[in-house]
C-alpha atoms as a PDB file:
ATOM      1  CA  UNK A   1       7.217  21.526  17.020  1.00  0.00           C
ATOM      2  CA  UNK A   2       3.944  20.818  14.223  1.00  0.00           C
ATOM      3  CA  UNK A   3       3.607  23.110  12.039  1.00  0.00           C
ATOM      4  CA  UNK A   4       0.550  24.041  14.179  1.00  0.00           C
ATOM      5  CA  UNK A   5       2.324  24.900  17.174  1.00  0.00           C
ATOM      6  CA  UNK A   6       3.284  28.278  18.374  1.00  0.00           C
ATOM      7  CA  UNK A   7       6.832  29.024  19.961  1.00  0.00           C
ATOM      8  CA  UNK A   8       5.790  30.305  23.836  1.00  0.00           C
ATOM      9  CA  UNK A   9       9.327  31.530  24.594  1.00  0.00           C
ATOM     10  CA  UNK A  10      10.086  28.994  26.740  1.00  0.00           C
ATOM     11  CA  UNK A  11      13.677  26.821  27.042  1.00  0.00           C
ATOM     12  CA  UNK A  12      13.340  23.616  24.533  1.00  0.00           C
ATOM     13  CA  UNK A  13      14.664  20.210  26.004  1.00  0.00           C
ATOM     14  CA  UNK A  14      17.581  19.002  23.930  1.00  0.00           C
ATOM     15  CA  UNK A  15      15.637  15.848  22.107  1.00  0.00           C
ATOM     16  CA  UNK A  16      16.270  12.181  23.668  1.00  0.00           C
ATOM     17  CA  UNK A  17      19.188  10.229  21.698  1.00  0.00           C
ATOM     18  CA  UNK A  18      17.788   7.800  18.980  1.00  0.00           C
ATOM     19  CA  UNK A  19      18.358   4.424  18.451  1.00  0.00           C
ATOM     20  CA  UNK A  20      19.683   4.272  15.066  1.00  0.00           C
ATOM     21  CA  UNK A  21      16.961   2.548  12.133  1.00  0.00           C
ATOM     22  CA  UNK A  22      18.388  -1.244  12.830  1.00  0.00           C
ATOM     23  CA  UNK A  23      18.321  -3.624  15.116  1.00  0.00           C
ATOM     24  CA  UNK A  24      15.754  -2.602  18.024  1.00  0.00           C
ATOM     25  CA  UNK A  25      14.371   0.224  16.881  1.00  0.00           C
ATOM     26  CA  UNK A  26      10.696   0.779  17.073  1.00  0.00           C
ATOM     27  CA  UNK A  27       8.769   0.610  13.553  1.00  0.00           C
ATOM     28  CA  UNK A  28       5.233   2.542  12.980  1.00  0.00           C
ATOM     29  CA  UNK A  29       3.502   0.217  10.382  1.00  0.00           C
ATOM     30  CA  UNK A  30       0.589   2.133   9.180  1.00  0.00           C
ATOM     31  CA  UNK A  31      -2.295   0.354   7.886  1.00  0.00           C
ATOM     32  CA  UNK A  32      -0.680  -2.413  10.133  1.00  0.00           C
ATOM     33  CA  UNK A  33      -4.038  -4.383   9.529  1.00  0.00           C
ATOM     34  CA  UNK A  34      -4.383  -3.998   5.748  1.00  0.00           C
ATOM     35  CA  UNK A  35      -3.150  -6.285   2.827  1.00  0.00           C
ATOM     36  CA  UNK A  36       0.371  -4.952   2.775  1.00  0.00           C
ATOM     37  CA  UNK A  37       1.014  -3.606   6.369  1.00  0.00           C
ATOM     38  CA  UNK A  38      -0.052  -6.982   8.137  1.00  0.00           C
ATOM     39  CA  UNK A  39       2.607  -8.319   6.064  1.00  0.00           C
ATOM     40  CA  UNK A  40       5.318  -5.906   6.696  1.00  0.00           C
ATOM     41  CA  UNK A  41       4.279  -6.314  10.725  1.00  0.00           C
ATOM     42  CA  UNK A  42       4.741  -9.837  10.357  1.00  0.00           C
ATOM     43  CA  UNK A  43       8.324  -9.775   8.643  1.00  0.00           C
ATOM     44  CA  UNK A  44       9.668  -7.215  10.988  1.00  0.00           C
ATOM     45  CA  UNK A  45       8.495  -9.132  14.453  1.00  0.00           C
ATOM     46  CA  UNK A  46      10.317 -12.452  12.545  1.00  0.00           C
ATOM     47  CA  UNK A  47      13.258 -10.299  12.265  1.00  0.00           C
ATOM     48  CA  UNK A  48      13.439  -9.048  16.047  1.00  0.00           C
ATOM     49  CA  UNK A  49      11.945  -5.611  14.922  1.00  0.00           C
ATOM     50  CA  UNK A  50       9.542  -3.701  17.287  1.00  0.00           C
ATOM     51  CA  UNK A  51       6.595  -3.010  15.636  1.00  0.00           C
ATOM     52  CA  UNK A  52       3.565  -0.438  16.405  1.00  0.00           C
ATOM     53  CA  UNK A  53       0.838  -1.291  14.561  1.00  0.00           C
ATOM     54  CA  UNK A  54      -0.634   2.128  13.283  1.00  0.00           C
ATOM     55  CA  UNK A  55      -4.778   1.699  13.123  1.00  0.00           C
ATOM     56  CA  UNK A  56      -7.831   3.058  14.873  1.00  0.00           C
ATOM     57  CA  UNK A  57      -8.065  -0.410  17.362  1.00  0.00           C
ATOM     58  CA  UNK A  58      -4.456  -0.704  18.286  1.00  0.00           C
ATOM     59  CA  UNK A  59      -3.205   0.406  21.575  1.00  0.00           C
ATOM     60  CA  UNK A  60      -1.924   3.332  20.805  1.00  0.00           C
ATOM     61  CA  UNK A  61      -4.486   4.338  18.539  1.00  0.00           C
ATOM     62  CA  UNK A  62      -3.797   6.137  14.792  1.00  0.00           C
ATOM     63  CA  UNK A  63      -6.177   7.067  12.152  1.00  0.00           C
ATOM     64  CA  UNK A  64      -4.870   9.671   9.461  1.00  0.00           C
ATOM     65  CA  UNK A  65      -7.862  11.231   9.400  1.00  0.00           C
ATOM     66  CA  UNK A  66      -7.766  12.230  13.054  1.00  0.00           C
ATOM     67  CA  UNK A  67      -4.233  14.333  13.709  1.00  0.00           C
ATOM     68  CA  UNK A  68      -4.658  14.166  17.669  1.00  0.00           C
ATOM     69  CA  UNK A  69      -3.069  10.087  17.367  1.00  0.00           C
ATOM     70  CA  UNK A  70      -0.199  11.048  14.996  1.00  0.00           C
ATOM     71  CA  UNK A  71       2.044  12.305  17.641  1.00  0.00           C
ATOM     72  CA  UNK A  72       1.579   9.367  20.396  1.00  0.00           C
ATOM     73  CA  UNK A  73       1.919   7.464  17.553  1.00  0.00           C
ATOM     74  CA  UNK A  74       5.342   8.782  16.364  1.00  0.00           C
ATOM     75  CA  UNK A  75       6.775   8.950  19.914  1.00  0.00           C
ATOM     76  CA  UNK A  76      10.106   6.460  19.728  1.00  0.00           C
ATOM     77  CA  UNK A  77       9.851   5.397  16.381  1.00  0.00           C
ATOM     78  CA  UNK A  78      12.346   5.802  14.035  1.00  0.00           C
ATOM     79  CA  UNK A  79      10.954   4.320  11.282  1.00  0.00           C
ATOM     80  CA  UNK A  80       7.596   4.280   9.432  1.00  0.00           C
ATOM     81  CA  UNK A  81       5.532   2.215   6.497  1.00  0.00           C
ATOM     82  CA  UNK A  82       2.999   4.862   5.115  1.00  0.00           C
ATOM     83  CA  UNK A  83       0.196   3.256   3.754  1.00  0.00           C
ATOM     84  CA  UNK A  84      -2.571   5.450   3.336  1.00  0.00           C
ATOM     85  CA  UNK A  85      -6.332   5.050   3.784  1.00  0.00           C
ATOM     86  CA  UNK A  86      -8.302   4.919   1.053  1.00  0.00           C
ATOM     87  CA  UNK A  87      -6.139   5.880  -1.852  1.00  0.00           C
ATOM     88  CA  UNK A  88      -3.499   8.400  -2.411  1.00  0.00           C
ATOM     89  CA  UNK A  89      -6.006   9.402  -5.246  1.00  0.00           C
ATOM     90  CA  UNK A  90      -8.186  10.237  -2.734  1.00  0.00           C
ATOM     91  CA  UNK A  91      -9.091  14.260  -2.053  1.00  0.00           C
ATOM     92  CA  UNK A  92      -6.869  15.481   0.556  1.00  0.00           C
ATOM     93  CA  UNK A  93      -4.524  12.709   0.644  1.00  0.00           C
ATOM     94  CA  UNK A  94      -1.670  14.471  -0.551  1.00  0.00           C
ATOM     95  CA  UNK A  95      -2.106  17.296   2.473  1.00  0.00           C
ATOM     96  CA  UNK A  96      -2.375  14.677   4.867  1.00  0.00           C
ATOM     97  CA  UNK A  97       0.617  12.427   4.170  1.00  0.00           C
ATOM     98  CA  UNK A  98       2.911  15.413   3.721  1.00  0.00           C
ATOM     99  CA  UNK A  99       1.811  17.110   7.102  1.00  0.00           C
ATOM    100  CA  UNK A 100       2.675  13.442   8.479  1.00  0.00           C
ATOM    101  CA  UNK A 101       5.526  12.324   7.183  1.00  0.00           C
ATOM    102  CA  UNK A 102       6.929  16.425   7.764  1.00  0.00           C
ATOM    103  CA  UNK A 103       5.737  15.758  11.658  1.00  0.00           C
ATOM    104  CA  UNK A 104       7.570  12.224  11.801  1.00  0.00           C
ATOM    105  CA  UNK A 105      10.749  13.911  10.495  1.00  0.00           C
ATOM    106  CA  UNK A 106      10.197  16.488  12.991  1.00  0.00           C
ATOM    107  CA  UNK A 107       9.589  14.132  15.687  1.00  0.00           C
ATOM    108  CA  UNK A 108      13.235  12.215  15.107  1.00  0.00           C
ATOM    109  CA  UNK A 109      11.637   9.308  12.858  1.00  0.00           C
ATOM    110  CA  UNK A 110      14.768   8.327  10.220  1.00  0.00           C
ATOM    111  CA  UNK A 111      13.195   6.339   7.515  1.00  0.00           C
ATOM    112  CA  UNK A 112       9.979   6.882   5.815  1.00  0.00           C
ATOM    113  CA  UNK A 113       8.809   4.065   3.314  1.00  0.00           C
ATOM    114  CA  UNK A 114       5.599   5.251   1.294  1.00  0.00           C
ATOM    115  CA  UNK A 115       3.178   2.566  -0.483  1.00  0.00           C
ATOM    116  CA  UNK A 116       2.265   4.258  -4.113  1.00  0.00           C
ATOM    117  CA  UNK A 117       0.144   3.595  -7.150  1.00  0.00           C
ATOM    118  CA  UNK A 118       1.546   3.681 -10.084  1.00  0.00           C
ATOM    119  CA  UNK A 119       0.237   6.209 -13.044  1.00  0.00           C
ATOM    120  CA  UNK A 120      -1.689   8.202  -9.970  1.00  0.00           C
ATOM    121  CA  UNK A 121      -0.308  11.797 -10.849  1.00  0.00           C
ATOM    122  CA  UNK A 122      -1.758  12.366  -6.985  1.00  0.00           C
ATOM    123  CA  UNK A 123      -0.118   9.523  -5.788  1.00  0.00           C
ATOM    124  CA  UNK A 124       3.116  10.700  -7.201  1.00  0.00           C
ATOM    125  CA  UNK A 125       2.692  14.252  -5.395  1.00  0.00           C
ATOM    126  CA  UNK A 126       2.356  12.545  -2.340  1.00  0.00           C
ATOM    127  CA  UNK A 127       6.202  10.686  -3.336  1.00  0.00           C
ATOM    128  CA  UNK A 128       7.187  14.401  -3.548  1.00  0.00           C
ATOM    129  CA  UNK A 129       5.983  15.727  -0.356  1.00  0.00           C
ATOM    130  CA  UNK A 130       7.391  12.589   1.303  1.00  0.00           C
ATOM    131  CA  UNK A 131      10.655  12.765  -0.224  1.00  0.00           C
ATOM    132  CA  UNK A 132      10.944  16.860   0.858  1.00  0.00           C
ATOM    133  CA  UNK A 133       9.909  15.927   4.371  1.00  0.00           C
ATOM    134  CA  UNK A 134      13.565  15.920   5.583  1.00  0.00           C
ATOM    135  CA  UNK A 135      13.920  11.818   6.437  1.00  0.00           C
ATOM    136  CA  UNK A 136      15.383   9.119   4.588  1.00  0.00           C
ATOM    137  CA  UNK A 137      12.494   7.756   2.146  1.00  0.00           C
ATOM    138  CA  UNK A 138      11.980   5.273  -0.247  1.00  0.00           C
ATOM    139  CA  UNK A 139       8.519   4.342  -2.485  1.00  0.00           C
ATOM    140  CA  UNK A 140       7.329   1.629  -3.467  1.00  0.00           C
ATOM    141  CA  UNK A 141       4.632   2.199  -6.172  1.00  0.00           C
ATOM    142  CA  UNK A 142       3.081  -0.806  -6.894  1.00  0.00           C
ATOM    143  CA  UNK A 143       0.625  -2.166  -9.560  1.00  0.00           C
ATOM    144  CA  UNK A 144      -2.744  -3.548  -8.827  1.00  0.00           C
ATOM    145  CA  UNK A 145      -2.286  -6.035  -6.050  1.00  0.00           C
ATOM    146  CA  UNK A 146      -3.475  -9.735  -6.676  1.00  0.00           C
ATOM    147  CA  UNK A 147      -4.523 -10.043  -3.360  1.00  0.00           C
ATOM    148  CA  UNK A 148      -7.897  -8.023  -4.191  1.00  0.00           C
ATOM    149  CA  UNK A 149      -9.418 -10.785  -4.948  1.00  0.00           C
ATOM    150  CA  UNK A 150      -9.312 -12.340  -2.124  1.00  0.00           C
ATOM    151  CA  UNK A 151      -8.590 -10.187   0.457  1.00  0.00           C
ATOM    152  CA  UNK A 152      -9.951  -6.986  -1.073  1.00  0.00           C
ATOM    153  CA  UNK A 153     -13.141  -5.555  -2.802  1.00  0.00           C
ATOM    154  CA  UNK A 154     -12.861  -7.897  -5.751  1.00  0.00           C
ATOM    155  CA  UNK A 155     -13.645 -11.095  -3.080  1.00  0.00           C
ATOM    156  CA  UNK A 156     -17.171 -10.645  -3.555  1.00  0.00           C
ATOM    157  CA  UNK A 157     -17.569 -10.665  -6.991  1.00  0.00           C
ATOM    158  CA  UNK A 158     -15.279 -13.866  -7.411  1.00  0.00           C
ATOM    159  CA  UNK A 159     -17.527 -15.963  -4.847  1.00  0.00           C
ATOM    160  CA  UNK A 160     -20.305 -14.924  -6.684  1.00  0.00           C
ATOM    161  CA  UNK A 161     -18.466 -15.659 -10.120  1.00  0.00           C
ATOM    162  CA  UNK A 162     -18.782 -12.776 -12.050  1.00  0.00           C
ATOM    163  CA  UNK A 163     -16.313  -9.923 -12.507  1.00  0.00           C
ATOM    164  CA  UNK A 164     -18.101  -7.457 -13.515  1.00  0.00           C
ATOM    165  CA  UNK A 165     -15.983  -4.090 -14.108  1.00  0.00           C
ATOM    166  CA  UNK A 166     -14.555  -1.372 -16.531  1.00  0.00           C
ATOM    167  CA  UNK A 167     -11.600  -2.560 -17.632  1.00  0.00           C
ATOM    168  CA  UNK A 168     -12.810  -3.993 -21.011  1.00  0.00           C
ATOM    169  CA  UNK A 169      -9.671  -5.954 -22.643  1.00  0.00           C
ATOM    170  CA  UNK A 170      -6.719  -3.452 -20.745  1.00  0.00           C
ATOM    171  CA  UNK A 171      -4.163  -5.071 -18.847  1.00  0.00           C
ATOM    172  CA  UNK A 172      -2.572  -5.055 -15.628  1.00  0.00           C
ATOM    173  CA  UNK A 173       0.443  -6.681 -14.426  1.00  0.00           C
ATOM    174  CA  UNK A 174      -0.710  -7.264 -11.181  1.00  0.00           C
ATOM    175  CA  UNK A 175       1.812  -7.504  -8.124  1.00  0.00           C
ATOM    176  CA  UNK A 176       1.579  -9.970  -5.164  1.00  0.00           C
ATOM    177  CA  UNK A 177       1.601  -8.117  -1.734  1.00  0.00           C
ATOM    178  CA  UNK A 178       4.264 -10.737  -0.559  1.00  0.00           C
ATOM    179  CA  UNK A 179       6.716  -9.040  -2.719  1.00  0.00           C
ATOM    180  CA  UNK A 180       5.443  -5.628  -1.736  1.00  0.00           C
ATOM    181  CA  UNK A 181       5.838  -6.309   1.883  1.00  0.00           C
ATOM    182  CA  UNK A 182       9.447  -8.011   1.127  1.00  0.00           C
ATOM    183  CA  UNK A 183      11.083  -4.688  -0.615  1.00  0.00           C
ATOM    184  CA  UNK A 184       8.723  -2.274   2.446  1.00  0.00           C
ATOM    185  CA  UNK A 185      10.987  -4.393   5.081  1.00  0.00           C
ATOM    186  CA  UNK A 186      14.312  -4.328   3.291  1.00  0.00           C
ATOM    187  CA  UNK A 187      13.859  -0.282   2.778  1.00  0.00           C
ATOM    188  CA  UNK A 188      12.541   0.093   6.525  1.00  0.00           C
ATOM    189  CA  UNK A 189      15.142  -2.249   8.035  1.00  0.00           C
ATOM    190  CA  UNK A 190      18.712  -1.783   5.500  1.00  0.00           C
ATOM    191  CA  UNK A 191      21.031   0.408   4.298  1.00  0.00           C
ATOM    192  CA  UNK A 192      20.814   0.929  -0.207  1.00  0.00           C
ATOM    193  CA  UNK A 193      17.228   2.329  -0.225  1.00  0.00           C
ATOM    194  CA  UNK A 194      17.465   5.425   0.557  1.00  0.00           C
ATOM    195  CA  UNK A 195      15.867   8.035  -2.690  1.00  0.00           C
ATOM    196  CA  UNK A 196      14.949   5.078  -4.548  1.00  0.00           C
ATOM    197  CA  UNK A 197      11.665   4.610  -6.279  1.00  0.00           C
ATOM    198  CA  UNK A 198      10.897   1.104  -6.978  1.00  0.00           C
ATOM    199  CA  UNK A 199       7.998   0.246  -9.420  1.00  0.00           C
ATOM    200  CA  UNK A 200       6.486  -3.211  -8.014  1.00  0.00           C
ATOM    201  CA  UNK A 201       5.017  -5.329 -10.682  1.00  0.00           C
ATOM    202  CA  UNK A 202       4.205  -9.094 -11.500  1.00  0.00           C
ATOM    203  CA  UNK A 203       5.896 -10.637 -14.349  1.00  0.00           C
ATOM    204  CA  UNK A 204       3.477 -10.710 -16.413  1.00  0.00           C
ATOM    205  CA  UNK A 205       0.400  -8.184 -17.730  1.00  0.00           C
ATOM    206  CA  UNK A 206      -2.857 -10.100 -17.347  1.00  0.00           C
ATOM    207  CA  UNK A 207      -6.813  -8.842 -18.776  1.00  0.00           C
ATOM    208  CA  UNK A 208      -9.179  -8.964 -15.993  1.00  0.00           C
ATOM    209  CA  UNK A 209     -10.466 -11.964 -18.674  1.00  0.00           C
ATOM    210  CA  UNK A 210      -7.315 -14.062 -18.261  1.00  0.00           C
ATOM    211  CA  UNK A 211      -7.489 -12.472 -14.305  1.00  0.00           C
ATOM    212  CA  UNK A 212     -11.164 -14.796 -14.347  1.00  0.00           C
ATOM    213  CA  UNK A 213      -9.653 -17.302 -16.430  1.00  0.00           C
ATOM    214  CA  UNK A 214      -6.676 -17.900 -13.841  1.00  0.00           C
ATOM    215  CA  UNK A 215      -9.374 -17.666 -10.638  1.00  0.00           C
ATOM    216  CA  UNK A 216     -11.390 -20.008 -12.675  1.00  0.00           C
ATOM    217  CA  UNK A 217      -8.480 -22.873 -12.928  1.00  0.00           C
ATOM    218  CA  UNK A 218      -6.994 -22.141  -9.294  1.00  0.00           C
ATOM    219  CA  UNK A 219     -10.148 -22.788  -7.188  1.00  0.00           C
ATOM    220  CA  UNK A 220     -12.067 -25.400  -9.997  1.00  0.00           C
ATOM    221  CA  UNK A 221     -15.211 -22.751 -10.123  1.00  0.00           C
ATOM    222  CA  UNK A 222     -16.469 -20.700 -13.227  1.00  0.00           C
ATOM    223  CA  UNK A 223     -15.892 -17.227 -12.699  1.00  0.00           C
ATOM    224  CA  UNK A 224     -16.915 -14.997 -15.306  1.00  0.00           C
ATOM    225  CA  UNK A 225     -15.714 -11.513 -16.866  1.00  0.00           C
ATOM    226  CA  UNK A 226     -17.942  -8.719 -17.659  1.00  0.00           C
ATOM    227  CA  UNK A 227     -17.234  -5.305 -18.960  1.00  0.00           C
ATOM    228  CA  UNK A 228     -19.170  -2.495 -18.178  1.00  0.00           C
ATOM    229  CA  UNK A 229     -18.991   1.046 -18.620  1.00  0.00           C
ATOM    230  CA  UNK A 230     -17.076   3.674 -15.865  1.00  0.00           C
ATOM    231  CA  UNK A 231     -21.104   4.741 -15.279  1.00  0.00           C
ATOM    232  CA  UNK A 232     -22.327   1.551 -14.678  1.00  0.00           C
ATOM    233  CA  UNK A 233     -19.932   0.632 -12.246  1.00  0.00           C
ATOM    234  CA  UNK A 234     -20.322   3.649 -10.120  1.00  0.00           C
ATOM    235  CA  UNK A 235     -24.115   2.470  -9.677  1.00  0.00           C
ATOM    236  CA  UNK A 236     -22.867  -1.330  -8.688  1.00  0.00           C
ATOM    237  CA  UNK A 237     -20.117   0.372  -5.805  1.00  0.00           C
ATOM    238  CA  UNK A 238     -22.949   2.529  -4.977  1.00  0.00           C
ATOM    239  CA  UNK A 239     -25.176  -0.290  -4.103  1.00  0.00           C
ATOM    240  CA  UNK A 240     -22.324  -2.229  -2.306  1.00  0.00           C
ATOM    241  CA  UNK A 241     -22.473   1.191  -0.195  1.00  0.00           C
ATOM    242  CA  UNK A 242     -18.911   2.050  -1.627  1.00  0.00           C
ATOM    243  CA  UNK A 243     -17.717   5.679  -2.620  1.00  0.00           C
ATOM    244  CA  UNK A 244     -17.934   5.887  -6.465  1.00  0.00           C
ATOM    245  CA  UNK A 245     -14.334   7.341  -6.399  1.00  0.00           C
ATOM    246  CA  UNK A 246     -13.099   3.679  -6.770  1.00  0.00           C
ATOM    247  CA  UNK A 247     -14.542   3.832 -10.597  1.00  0.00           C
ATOM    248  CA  UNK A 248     -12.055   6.549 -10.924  1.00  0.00           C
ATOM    249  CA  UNK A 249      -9.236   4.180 -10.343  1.00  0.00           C
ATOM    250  CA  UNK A 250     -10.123   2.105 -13.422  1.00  0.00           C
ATOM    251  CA  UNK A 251      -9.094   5.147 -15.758  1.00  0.00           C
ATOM    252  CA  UNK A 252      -5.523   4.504 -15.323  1.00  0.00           C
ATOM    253  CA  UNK A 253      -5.883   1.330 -16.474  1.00  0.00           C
ATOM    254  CA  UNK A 254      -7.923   1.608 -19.439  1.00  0.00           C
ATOM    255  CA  UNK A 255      -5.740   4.301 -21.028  1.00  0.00           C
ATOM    256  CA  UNK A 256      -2.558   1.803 -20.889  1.00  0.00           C
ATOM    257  CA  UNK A 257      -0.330   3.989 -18.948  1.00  0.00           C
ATOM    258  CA  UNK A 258       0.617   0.592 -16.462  1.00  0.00           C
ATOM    259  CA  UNK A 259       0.308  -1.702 -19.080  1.00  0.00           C
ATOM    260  CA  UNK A 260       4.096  -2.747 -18.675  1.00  0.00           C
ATOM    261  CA  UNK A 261       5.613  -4.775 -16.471  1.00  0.00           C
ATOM    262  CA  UNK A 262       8.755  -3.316 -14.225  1.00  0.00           C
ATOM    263  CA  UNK A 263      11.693  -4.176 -12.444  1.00  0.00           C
ATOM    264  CA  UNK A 264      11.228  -3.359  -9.338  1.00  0.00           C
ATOM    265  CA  UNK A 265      11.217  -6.028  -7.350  1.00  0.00           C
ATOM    266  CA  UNK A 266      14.673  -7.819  -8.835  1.00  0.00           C
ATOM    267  CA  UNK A 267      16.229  -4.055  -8.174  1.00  0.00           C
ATOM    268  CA  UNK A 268      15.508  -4.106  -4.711  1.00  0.00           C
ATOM    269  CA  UNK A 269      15.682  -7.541  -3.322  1.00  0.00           C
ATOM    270  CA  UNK A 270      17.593  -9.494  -6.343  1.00  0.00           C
ATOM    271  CA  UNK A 271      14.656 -12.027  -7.698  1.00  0.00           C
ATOM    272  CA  UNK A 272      11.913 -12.390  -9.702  1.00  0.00           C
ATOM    273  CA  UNK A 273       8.462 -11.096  -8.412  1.00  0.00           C
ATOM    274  CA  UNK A 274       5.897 -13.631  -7.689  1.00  0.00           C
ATOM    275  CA  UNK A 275       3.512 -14.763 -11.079  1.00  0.00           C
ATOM    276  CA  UNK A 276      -0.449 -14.388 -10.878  1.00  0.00           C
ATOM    277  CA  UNK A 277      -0.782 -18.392 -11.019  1.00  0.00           C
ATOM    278  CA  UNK A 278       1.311 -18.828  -7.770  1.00  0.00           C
ATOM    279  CA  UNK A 279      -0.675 -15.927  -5.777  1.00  0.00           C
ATOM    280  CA  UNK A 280      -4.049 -17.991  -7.582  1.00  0.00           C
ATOM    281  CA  UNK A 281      -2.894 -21.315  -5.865  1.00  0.00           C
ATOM    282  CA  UNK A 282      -2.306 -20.670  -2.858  1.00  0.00           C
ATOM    283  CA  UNK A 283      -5.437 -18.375  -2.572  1.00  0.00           C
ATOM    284  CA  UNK A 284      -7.316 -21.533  -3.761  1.00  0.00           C
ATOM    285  CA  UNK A 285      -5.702 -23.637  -1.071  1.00  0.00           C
ATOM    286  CA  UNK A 286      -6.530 -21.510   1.812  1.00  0.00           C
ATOM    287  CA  UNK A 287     -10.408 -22.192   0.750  1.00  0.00           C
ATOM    288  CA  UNK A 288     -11.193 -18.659   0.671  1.00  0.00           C
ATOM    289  CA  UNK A 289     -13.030 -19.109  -2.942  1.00  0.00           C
ATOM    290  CA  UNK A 290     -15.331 -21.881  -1.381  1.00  0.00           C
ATOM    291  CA  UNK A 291     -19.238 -21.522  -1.367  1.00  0.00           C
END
């Protein structure tokens, strides 16, 4: 039963058996179409997995703003990659992923892996709601992800060579999505994960300066860096027709609180994570940075 539902009285079914979380099981990738959950989709269909890809388009349709798809969506899956949309900064989010991931357990789902941002105190509310929700869970709270700028909201601004944001001289040590979809699949598809919170980071912290100085070498183009205040940049998302919320992000890396690399990545999969210069090259090669 949701936490919605009332009890009418009547005789419950005994629940169908469950096909342990391994080999063919049925995997709910949230976000299945985003930067990390296309990857995750991808790695578990290589490794034999069943995957439902959890989005508004898909055939059975999910959108975590809309509660009537959770359920279809849940039905035979006993796993699930939460990744959710926006931001778990986001008003609301918290309410929503806990009144998910509690219905998934409900529903017989096993393993719950939940994408995080680090330094987000919301972000780490939603870990605890997740982790209480009575299913095995792991996080994975990442770093800024290098894909952003070219797969995210940062693509823009680098084809039109200038960065302009407020981040002044703070650092990030941004994380390649690769590596965040490698440690999602090992905690969705093998044993050792289970209550562990692994902090994703690159190797390295990078200024959004050297971030334009790197884009700048990798696809042979001058992109530019410049800072601006918090203000200003809610007036430039606002006339991209973005929700000025996004500026809100930037705080948590201005006051240093991420400004360290981690070792998440070697914990959970035994390797280094990916550098900024390799996720710069191959970005370059793919031509995405061409005008």
């Amino acid at each position: 039963m949701t936490d919605d539902a009332q009890d009418t009285g009547t005789t419950q079914q005994a629940p169908k058996p469950r096909t342990p979380a391994g080999a063919g099981s049925l995997v709910l990738v949230t976000g299945g179409t985003g930067k990390t959950g296309r990857r995750v989709a991808e790695r578990l269909t290589a490794r034999g997995r069943a995957v439902r890809i959890g989005s508004r388009d898909a055939p059975v349709p999910f959108d975590w703003h809309e509660r009537s798809t959770w359920e279809p969506a849940l039905e035979e899956v006993t796993a699930a990659y939460l990744s959710y949309y926006p931001d778990l900064a986001f008003p609301g989010a918290v309410e929503t992923v806990g009144a998910f991931a509690r219905l998934a357990a409900e529903a017989g789902v096993e393993r719950l892996v939940l994408l995080s941002g680090r330094g987000e105190e919301a972000a780490q509310e939603a870990e605890r709601v997740v982790a209480a929700a009575g299913a095995e869970w792991t996080v994975v709270r990442c770093a800024w992800f290098a894909q952003n700028f070219d797969e995210g909201f940062f693509l823009d601004p680098v084809l039109a060579g200038e960065l302009t944001l407020p981040t002044g001289d703070a650092v990030e040590p941004f994380v390649h999505a690769d590596d965040i979809a490698d440690v999602a699949v090992a905690a969705l598809t093998e044993d050792g994960h289970h209550g562990e919170v692994y902090e994703l980071t690159g190797p390295r912290l990078l200024s959004f300066a050297d971030v334009a100085a790197e884009l700048s070498t990798a696809s042979g183009r001058e992109i530019r860096f410049t800072a601006v205040t918090v203000e200003e940049y809610r007036a430039v998302l606002a006339a991209a027709g973005l929700p000025g919320d996004f500026a809100d992000l930037f705080t948590m890396i201005l006051d240093g609180r991420n400004a360290r690399p981690a070792d998440g990545v070697r914990r959970a999969l035994g390797r280094a994570p990916r550098d900024f210069t390799e996720y710069a090259r191959e970005a370059a090669a793919s031509g995405v940075w061409k005008v």
